[in-house]
Protein backbone atom coordinates (compact mmCIF):
# COMPACT_ATOMS: atom_id res chain seq x y z
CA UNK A 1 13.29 -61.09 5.67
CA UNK A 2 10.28 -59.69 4.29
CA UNK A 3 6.74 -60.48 4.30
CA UNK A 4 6.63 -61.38 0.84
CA UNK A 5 10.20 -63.10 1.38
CA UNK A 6 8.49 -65.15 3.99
CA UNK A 7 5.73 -66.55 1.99
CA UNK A 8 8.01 -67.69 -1.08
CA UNK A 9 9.76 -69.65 1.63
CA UNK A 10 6.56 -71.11 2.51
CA UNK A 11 5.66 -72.06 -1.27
CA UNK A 12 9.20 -73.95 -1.34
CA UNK A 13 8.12 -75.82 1.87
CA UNK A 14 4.75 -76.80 1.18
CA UNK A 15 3.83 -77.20 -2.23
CA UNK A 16 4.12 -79.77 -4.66
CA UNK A 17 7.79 -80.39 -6.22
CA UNK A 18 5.80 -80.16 -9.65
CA UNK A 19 4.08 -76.55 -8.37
CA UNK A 20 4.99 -73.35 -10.27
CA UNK A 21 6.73 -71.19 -7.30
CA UNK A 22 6.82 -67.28 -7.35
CA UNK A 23 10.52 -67.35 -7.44
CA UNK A 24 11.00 -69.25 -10.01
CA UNK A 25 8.88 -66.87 -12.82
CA UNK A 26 10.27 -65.73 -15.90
CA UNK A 27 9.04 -62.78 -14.90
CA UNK A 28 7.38 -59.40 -16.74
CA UNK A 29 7.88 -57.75 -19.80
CA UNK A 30 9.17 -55.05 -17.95
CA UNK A 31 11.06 -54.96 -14.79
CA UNK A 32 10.01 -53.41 -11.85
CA UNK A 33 10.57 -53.36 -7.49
CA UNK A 34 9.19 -56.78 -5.87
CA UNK A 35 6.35 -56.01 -3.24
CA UNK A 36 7.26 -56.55 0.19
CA UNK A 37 3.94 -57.97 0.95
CA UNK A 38 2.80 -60.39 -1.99
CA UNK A 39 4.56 -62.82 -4.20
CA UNK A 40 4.83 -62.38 -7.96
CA UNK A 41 1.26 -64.42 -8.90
CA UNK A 42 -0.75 -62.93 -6.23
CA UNK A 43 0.00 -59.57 -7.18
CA UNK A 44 -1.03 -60.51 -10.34
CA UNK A 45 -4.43 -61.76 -9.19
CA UNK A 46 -4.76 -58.65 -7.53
CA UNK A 47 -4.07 -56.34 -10.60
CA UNK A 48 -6.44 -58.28 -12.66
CA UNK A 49 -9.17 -58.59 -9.85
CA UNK A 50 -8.87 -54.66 -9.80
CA UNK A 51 -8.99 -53.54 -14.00
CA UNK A 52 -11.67 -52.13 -15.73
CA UNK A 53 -12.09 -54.72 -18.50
CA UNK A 54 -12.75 -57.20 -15.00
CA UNK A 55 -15.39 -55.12 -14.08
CA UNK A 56 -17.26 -55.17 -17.14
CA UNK A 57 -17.85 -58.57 -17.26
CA UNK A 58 -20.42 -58.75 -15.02
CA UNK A 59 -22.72 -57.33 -17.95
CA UNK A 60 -21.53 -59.34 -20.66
CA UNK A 61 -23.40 -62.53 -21.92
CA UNK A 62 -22.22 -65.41 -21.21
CA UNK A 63 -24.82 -67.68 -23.76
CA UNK A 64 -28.25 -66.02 -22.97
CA UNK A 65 -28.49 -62.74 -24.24
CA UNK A 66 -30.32 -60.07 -22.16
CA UNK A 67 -32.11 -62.95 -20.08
CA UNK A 68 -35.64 -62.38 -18.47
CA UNK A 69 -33.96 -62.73 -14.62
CA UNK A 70 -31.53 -62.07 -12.25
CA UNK A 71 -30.04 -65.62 -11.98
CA UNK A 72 -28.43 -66.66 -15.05
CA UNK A 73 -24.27 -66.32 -15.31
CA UNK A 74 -23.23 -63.62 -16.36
CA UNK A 75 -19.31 -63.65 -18.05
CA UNK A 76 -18.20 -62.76 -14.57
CA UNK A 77 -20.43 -65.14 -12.38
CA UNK A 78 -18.79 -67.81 -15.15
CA UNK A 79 -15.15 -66.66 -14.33
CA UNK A 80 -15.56 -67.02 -10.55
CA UNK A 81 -16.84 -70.32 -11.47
CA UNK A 82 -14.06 -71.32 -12.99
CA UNK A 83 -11.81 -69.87 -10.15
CA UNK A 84 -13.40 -71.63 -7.64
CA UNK A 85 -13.04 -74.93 -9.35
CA UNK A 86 -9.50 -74.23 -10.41
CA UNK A 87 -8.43 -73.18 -6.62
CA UNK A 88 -9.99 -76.45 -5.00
CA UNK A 89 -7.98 -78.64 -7.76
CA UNK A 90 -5.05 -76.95 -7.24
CA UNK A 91 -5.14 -76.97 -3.43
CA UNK A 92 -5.75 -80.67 -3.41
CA UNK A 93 -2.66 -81.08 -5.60
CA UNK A 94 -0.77 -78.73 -3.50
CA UNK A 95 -0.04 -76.83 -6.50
CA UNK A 96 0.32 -72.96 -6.76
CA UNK A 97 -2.86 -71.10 -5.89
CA UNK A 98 -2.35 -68.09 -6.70
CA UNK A 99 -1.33 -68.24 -10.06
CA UNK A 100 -4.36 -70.39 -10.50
CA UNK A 101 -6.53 -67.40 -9.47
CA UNK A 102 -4.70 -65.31 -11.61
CA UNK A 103 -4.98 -66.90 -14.80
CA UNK A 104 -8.93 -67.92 -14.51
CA UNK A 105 -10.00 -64.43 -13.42
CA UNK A 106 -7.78 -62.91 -16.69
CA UNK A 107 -9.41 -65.69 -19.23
CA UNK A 108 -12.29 -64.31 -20.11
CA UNK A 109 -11.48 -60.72 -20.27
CA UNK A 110 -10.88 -60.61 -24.13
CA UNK A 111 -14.68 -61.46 -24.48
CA UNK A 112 -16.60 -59.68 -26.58
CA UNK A 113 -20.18 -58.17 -25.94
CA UNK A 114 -23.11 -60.78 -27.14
CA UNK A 115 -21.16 -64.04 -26.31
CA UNK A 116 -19.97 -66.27 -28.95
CA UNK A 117 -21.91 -64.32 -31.51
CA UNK A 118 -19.76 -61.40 -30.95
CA UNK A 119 -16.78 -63.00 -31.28
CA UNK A 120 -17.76 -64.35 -34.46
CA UNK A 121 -18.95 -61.36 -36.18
CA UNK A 122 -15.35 -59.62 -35.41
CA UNK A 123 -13.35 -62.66 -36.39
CA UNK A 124 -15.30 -62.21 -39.42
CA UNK A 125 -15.09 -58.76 -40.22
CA UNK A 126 -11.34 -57.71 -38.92
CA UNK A 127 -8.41 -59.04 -41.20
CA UNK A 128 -6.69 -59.92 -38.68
CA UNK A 129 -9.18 -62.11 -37.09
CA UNK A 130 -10.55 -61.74 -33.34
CA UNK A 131 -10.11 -64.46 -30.77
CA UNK A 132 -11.04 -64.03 -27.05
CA UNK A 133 -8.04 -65.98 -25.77
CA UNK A 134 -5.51 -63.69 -27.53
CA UNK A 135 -7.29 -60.54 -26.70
CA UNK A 136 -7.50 -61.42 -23.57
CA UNK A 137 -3.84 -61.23 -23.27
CA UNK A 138 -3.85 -58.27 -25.70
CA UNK A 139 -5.95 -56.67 -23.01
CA UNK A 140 -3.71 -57.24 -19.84
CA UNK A 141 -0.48 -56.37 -21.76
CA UNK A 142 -1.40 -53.26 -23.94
CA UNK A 143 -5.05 -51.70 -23.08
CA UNK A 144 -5.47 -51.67 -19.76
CA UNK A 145 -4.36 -48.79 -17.89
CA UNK A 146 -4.55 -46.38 -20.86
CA UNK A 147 -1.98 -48.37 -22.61
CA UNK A 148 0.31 -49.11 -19.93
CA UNK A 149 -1.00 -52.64 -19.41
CA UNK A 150 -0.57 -55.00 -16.46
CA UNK A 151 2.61 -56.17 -16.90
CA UNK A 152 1.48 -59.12 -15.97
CA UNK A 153 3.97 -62.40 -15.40
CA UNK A 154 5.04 -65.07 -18.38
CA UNK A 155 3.15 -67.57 -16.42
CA UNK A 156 -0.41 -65.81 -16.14
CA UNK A 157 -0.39 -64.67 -19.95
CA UNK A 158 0.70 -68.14 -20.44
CA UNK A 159 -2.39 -69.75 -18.92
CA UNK A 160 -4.21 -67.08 -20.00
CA UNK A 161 -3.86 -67.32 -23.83
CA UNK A 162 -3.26 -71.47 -24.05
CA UNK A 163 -6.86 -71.79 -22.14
CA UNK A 164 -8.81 -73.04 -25.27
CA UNK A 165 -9.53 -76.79 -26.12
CA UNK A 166 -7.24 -76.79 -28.46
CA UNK A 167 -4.10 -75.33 -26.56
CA UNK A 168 -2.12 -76.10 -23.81
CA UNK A 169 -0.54 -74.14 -21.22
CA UNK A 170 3.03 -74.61 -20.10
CA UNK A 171 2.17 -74.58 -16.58
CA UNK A 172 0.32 -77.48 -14.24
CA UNK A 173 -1.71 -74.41 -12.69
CA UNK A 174 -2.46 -73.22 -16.83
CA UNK A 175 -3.93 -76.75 -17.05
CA UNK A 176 -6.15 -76.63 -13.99
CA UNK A 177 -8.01 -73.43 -15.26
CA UNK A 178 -8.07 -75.44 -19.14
CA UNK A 179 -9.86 -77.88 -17.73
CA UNK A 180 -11.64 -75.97 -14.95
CA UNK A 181 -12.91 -73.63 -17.73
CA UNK A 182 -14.87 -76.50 -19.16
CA UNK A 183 -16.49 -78.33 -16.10
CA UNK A 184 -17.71 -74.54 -15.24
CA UNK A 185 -19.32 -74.26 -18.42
CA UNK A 186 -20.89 -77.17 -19.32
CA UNK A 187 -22.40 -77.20 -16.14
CA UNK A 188 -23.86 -73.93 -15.32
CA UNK A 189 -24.96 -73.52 -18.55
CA UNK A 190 -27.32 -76.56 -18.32
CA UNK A 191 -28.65 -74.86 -15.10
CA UNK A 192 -29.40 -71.88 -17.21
CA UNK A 193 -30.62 -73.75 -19.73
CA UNK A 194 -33.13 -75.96 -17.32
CA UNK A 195 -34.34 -72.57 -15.93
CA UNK A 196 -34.67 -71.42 -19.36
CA UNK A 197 -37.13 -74.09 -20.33
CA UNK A 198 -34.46 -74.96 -23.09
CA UNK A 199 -33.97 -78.44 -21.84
CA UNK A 200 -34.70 -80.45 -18.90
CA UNK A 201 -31.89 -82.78 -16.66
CA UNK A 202 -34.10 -85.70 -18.01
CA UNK A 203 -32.85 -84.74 -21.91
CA UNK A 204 -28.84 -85.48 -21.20
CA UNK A 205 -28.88 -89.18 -22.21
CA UNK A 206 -29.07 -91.56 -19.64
CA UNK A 207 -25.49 -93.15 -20.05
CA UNK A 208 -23.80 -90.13 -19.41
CA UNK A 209 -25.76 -89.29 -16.11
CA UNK A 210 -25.19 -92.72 -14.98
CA UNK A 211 -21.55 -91.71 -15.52
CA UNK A 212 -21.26 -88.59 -14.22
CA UNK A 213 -24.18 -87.78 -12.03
CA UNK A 214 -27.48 -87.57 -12.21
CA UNK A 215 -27.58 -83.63 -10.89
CA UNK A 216 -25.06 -80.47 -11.59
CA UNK A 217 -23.80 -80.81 -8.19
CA UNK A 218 -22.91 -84.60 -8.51
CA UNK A 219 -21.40 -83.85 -11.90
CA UNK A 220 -19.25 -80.83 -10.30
CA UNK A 221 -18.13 -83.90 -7.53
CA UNK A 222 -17.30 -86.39 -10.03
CA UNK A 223 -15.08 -84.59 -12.64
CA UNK A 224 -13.24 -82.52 -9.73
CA UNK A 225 -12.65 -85.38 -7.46
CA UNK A 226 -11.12 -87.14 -11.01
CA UNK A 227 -8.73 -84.57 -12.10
CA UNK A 228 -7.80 -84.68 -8.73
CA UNK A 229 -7.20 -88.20 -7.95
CA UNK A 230 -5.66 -88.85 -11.69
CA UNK A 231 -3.22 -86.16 -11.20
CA UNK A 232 -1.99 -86.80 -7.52
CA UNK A 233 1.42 -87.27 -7.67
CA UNK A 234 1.98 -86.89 -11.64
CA UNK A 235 3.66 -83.62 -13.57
CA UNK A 236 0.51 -83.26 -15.68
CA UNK A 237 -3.41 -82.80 -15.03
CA UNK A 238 -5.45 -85.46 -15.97
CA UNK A 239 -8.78 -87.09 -16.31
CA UNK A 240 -9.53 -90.99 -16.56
CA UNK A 241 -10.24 -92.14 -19.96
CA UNK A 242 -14.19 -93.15 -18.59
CA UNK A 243 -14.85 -89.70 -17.08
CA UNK A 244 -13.01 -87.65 -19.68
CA UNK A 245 -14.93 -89.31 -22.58
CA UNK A 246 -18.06 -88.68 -20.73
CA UNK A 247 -17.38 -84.75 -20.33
CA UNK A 248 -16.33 -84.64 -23.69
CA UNK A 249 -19.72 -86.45 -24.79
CA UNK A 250 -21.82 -83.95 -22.29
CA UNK A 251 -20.23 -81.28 -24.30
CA UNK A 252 -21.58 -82.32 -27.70
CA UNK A 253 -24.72 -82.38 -26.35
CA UNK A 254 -25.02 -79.40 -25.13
CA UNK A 255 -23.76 -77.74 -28.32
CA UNK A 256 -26.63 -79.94 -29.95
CA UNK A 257 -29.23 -79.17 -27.33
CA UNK A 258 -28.36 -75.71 -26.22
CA UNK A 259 -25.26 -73.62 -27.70
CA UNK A 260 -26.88 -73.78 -31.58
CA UNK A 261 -30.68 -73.75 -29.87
CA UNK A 262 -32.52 -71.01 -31.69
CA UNK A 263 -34.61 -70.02 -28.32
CA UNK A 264 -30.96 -70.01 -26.80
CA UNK A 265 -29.57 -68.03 -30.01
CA UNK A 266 -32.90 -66.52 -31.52
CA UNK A 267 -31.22 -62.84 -30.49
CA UNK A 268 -27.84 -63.50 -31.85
CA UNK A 269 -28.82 -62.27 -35.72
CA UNK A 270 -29.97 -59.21 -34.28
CA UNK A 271 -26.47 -58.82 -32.06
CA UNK A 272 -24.69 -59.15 -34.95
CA UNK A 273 -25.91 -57.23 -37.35
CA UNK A 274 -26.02 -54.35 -34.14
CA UNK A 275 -22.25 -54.99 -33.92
CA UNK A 276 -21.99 -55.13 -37.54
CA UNK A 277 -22.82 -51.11 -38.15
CA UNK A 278 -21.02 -50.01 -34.73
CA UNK A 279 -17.85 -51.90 -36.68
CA UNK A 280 -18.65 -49.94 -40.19
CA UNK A 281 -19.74 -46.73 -38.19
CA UNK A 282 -16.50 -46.38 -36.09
CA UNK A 283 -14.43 -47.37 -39.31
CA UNK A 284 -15.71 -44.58 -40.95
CA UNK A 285 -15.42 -41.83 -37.94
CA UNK A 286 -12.36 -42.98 -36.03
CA UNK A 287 -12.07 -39.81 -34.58
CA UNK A 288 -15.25 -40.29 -32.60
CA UNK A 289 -13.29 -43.04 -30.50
CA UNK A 290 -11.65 -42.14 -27.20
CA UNK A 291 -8.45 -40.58 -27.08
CA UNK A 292 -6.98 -43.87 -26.29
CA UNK A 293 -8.09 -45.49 -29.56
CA UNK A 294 -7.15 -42.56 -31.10
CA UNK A 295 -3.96 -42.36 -30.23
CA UNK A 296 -2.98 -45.68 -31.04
CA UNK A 297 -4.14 -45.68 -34.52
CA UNK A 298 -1.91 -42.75 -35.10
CA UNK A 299 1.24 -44.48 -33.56
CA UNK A 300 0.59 -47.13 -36.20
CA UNK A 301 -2.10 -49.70 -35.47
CA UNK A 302 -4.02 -50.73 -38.30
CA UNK A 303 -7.95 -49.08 -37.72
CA UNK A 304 -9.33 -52.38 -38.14
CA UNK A 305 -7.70 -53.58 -34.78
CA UNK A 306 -8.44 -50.84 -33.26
CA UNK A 307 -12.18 -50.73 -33.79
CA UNK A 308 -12.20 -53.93 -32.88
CA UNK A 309 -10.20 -53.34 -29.60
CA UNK A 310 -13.51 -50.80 -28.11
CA UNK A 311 -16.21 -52.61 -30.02
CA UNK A 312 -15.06 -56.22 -27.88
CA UNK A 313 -14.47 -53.90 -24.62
CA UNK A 314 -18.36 -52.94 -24.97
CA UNK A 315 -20.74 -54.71 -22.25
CA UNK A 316 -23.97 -55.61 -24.28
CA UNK A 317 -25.41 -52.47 -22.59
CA UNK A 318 -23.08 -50.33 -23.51
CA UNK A 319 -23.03 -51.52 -27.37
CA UNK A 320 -27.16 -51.64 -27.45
CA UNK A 321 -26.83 -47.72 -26.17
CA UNK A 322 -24.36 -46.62 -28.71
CA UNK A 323 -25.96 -48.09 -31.80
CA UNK A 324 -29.52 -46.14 -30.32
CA UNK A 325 -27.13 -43.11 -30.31
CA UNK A 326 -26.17 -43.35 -33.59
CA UNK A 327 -28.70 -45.25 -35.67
CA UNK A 328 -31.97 -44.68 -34.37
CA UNK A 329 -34.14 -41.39 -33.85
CA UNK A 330 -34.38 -39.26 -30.32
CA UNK A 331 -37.76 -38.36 -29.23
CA UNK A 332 -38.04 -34.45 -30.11
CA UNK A 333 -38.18 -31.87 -26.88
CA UNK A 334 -41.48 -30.08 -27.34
CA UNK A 335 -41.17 -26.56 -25.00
């Protein structure tokens, strides 16, 4: 019996009979040899964990753009936020870590460069629309890999693409990162937004503190230790009414207080109209994209989805460099 055969045993023995075990997958798009070492999920985790589109979200925004120091979140700093909260839920519930890893380090990865505002300005100017869930999954199934993809499991894309509010996943370990997506953000963003001198802890209203806790830390303890004790025992994850009305109300707030803010947002007109002329200038020279691109277009995707496809894969470095390139003048070389 293998190593690999060893630890699916394990799963079977010690996890929850509502857990999500590696044997029991649907499986990847295409077929190919088990390893002898890890289990469908964690391989997974690793193949995300080890991508290029992983690795440049550490310089993507996450809501300030290009912040004055080293200590706000970053797109990546938020994703092992979210991992972190999803892997102590799910290890309480005795539910399957590893594809809980997976699927909250692959959410994100479909973000564009500028935050929010990005994704706006390309759901605005493709046909097809852009949203960061399904390009995510567009990401870890087509682009990575020069086109090869991940070839990732149902279960990850799954969780992956059903992450938003308004979706659900079909898996108990989708649901953990759903909701573990949220507690991440509303909290560290009001960290970023205290050091920001956006708000203070003294503006969230009183009744909601007295709720949920009067610091980030407390409110981290309360809505973790709730999922967790509502769900114990129970095929579905689950908040009390009390504490789930409370996050929700916390959320409205900060989209009152911070996420439409204009010291929060006062660069975002700038980002988009930045991303605006890379989007006209590539759609007018496609064959200044990378072969990659390139190539695609000519096997018959539309240009507009395939602008869009390097434009969102830009960090906000990267996109702030290439308009210079392009759009503004180079200092002359006297000599």
């Amino acid at each position: 019996m293998s190593i690999r055969e060893n630890l699916e045993r394990m799963e079977e023995i010690s996890l929850s009979p509502f857990a999500t075990l590696s044997v029991n997958s649907r499986g990847r798009d295409r077929e190919e040899p088990q390893c002898d070492i890890r289990p469908v999920f964690q391989r997974d985790r690793d193949r995300i964990l080890h991508c290029k589109s992983f690795r440049r979200l550490k310089h993507k925004t996450q809501v300030f753009l290009s912040p004055k120091g080293d200590h706000y979140r970053t797109r990546l700093t938020h994703t092992l936020e979210v991992s972190q909260n999803a892997r102590t839920i799910a290890k309480a519930l005795r539910l399957n870590e590893d594809l809980v890893e997976a699927i909250a380090l692959g959410h994100d990865l479909g973000h564009t460069p500028f935050g929010h505002a990005g994704e706006r300005i390309l759901n605005e100017l493709c046909d097809e629309g852009y949203r960061h869930n399904e390009q995510s999954v567009r990401i870890v199934e087509k682009l990575e890999k020069d086109g090869k993809g991940l070839n990732l499991t149902w279960e990850v894309r799954d969780g992956i693409l059903n992450h938003q509010t308004s979706m659900m996943p079909h898996t108990l370990e989708g649901k953990i990162v759903r909701l573990s997506d949220k507690i991440a953000y509303i909290n560290h963003d009001i960290d970023d937004a205290i050091r920001a001198k956006v708000m203070s802890e003294e503006d969230i209203p009183l009744e909601i503190r007295k709720v949920l806790g009067m610091t980030t830390k407390e409110r981290l303890n309360t809505l973790i230790h709730n999922i967790i004790m509502n769900s114990m025992g129970k095929n579905d994850i689950v908040m009390s009414e009390e504490i789930g009305g409370a996050m929700q109300d916390l959320r409205k707030f900060m989209f009152q207080k911070v996420y439409t803010n204009p010291a929060a947002k006062g660069e975002e007109a700038k980002a988009e109209r930045l991303l605006c002329e890379l989007y006209a200038h590539y759609m007018g020279h496609i064959e200044i994209l990378p072969e990659q691109y390139q190539r695609m277009h000519s096997e018959g995707e539309k240009k507009e989805r395939v602008v869009c496809d390097y434009i969102s894969g830009m960090t906000d470095q990267y996109a702030v460099a290439k308009y210079r390139e392009f759009f503004l003048p180079k200092a002359w070389e006297i000599g």
